[in-house]
Protein backbone atom coordinates (compact mmCIF):
# COMPACT_ATOMS: atom_id res chain seq x y z
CA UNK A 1 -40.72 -38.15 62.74
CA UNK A 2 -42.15 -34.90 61.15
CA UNK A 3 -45.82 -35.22 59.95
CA UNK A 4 -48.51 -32.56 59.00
CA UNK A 5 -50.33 -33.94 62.09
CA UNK A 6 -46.90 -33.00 64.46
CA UNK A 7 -46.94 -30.16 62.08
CA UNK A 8 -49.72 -28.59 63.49
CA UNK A 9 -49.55 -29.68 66.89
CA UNK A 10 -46.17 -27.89 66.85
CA UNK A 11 -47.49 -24.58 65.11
CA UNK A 12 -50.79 -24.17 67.65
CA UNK A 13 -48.70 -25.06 70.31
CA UNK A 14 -46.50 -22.51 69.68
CA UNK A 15 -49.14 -19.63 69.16
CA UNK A 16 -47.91 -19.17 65.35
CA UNK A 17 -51.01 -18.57 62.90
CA UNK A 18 -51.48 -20.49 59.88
CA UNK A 19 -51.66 -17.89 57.86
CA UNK A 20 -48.12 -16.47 58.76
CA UNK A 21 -46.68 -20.14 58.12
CA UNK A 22 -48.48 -20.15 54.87
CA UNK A 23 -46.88 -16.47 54.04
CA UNK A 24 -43.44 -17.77 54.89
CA UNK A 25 -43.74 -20.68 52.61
CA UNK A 26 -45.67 -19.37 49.91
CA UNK A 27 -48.28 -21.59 50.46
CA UNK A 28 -52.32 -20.36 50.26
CA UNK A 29 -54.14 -21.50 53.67
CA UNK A 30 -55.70 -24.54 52.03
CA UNK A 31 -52.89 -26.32 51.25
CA UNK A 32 -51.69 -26.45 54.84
CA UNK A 33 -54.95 -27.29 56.01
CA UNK A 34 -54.38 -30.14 53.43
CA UNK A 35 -50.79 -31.01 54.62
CA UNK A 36 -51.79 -30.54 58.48
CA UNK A 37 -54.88 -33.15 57.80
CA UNK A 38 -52.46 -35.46 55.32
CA UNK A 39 -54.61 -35.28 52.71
CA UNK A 40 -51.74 -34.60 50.48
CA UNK A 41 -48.76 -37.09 51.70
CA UNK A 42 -45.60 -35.34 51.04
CA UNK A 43 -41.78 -36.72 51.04
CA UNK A 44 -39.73 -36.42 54.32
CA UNK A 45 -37.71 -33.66 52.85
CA UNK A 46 -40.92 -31.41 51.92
CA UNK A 47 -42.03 -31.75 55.60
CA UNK A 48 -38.93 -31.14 57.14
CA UNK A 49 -38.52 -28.22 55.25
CA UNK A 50 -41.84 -27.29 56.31
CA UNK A 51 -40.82 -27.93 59.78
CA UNK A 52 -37.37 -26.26 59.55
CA UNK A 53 -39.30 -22.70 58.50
CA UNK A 54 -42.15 -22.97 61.44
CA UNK A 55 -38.94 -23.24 63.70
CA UNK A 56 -37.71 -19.98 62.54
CA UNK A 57 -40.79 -18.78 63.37
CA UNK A 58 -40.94 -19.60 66.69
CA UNK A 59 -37.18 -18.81 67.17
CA UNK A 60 -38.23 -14.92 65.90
CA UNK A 61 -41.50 -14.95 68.27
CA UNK A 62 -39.49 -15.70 70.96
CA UNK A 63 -36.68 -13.11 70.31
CA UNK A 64 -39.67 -10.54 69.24
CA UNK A 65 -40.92 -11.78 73.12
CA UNK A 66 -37.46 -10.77 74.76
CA UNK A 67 -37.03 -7.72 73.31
CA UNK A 68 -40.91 -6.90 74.10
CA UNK A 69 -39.81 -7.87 77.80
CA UNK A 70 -36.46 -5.87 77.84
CA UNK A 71 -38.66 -2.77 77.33
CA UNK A 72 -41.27 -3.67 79.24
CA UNK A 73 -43.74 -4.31 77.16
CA UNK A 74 -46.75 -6.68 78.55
CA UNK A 75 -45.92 -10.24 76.90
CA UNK A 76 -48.74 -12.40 74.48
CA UNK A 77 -50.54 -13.54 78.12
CA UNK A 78 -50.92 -10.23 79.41
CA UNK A 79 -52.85 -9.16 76.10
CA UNK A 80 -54.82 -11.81 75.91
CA UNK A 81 -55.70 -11.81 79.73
CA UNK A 82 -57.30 -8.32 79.43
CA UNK A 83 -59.91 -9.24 76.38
């Protein structure tokens, strides 16, 4: 069952900012914070579609990630490892 809790379990799991979830949906930051927390309770269909655009960003990260690889470029844990 999707819920702003698996929400953003899901979206920090999967390295994906806020913010660019909140661009894609044309949301402002607070009102995912507010969905993420369940202060606001929204229908099934709201969340799913919620759900159904943080999957196409993870989908395009990861494609982003192959072509980065394909060309040799150092992946998101190579970056990070040298800061």
């Amino acid at each position: 069952m999707v819920s702003g809790v698996t929400i953003r379990a899901k979206r920090v799991s999967a390295g994906i900012a806020g913010q660019i979830l909140c661009m894609k949906l044309g949301f402002s930051r607070s009102r995912l914070t507010a969905i993420e927390k369940e202060y606001w309770k929204l229908s099934m269909e709201e969340l799913q579609q919620i759900d159904a655009a943080l999957d196409e960003l993870i989908q395009t990260k990861a494609r982003m990630e192959a072509v980065g690889t394909k060309y040799g470029w150092p992946g998101l844990a190579a970056v990070r490892s040298k800061s």
